[in-house]
Protein backbone atom coordinates (compact mmCIF):
# COMPACT_ATOMS: atom_id res chain seq x y z
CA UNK A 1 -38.53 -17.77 17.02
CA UNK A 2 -37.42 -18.57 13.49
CA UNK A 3 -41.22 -18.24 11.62
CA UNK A 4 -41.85 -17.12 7.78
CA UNK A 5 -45.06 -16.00 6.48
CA UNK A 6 -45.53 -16.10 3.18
CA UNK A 7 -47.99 -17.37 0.25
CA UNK A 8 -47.19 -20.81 -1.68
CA UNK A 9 -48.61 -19.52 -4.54
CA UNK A 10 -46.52 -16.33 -4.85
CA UNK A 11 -43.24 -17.03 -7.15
CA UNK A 12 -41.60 -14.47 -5.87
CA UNK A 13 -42.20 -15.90 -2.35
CA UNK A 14 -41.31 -19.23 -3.35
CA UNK A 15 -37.99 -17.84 -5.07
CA UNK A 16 -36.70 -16.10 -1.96
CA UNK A 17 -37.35 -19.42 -0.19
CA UNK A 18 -35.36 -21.56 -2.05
CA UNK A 19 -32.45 -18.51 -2.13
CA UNK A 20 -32.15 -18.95 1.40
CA UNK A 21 -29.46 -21.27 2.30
CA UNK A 22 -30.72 -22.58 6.39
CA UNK A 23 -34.55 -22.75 6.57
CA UNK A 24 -34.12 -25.78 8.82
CA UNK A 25 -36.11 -25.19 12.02
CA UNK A 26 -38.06 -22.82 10.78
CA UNK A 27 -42.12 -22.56 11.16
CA UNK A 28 -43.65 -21.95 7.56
CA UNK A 29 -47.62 -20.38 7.41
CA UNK A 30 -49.26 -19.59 4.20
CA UNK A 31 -51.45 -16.53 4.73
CA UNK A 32 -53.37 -17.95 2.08
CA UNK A 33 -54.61 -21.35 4.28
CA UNK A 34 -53.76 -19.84 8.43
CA UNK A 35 -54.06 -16.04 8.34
CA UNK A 36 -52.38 -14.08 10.57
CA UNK A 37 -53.24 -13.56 14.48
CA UNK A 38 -53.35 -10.29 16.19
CA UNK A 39 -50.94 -11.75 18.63
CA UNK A 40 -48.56 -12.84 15.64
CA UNK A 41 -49.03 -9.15 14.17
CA UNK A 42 -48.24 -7.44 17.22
CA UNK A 43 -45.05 -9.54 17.63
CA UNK A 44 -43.32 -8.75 14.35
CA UNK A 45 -44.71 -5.21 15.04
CA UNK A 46 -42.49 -5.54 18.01
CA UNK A 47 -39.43 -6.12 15.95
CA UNK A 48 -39.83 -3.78 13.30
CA UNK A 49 -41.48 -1.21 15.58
CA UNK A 50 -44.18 0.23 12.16
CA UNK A 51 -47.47 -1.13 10.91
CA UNK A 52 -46.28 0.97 7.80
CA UNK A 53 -43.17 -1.33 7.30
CA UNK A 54 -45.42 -3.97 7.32
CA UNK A 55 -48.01 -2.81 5.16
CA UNK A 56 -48.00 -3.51 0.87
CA UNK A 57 -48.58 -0.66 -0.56
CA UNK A 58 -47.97 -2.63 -4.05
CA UNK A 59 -51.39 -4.77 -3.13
CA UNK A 60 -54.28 -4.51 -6.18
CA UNK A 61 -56.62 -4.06 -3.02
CA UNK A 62 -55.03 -0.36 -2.36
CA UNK A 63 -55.59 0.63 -5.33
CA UNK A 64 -58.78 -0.76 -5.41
CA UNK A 65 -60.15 0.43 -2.43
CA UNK A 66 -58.87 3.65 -3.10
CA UNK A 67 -56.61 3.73 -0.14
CA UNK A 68 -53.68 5.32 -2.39
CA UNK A 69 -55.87 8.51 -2.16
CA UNK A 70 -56.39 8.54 1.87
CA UNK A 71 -54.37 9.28 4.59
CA UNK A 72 -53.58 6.33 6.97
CA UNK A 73 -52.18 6.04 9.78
CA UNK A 74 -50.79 3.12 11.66
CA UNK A 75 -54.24 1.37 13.14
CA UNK A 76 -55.74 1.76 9.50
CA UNK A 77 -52.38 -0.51 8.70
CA UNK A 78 -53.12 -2.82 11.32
CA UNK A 79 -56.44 -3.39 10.35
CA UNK A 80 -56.21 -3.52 6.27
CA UNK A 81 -53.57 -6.14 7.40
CA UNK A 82 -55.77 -7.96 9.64
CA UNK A 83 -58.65 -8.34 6.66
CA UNK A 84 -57.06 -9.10 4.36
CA UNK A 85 -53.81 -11.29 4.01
CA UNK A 86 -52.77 -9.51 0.68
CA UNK A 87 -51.84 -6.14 2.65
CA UNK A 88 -49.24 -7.90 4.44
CA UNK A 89 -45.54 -7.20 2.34
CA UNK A 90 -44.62 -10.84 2.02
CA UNK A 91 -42.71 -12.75 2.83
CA UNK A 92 -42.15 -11.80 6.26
CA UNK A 93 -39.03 -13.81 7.82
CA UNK A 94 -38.64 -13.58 11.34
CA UNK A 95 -34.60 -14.86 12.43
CA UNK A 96 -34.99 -14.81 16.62
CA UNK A 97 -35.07 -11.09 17.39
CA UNK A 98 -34.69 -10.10 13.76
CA UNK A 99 -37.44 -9.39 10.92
CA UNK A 100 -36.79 -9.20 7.32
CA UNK A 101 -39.86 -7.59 5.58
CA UNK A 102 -40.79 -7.67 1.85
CA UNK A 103 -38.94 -8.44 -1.23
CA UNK A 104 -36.36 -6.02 -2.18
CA UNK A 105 -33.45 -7.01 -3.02
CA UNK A 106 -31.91 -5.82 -0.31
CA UNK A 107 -33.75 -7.08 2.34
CA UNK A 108 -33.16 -10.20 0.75
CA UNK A 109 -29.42 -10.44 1.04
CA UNK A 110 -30.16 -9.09 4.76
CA UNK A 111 -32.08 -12.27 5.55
CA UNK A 112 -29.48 -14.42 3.37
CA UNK A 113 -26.51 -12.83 5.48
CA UNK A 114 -28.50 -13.45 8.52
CA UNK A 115 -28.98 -17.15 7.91
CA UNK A 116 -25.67 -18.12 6.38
């Protein structure tokens, strides 16, 4: 599967995307306009093996809601990510059996390497 989830109104999603030199092939959703499925969240759970991983801990919601001050575990990931399409560390790039989470810098050049 070569999938990326991301938001078209993010520039920081949209400048990762055009860094990436191959997106041919590739399935784009905004979480904005198709949210994310249980089934799709429990695949690229499968490849990166933590709901934490997945999680944004940078969202305006965690502070908001005052998660930064409770203990969670991975089904209280799961489920923030399942409300709300903001908790999910975007953009999300999924390369066959490889995921490339978030938008470090490094995981960047990961997902560049992978695709060149």
């Amino acid at each position: 599967m070569r999938k990326i989830y991301y938001l078209k109104t993010c520039d920081t999603c949209k400048r990762i995307l055009k860094s990436l030199p191959n997106t041919e092939g590739f399935v784009f959703q905004d979480l904005k306009e198709v949210p994310i499925t249980v089934a799709q969240l429990e695949e690229i759970h499968a490849l990166t093996g933590s709901y934490d991983v997945l999680f944004s801990k940078r969202a305006k919601l965690y502070k908001a809601m005052g998660l930064k001050d409770e203990t969670l575990g991975e089904a209280d990931f799961k489920r923030y990510i399942l409300e709300h399409y903001t908790f999910l560390n975007r953009p999300v790039i999924v390369v066959d059996d490889q995921v490339f989470v978030g938008n470090s810098p490094k995981v960047v050049a990961q997902a560049i390497a992978a695709l060149s």
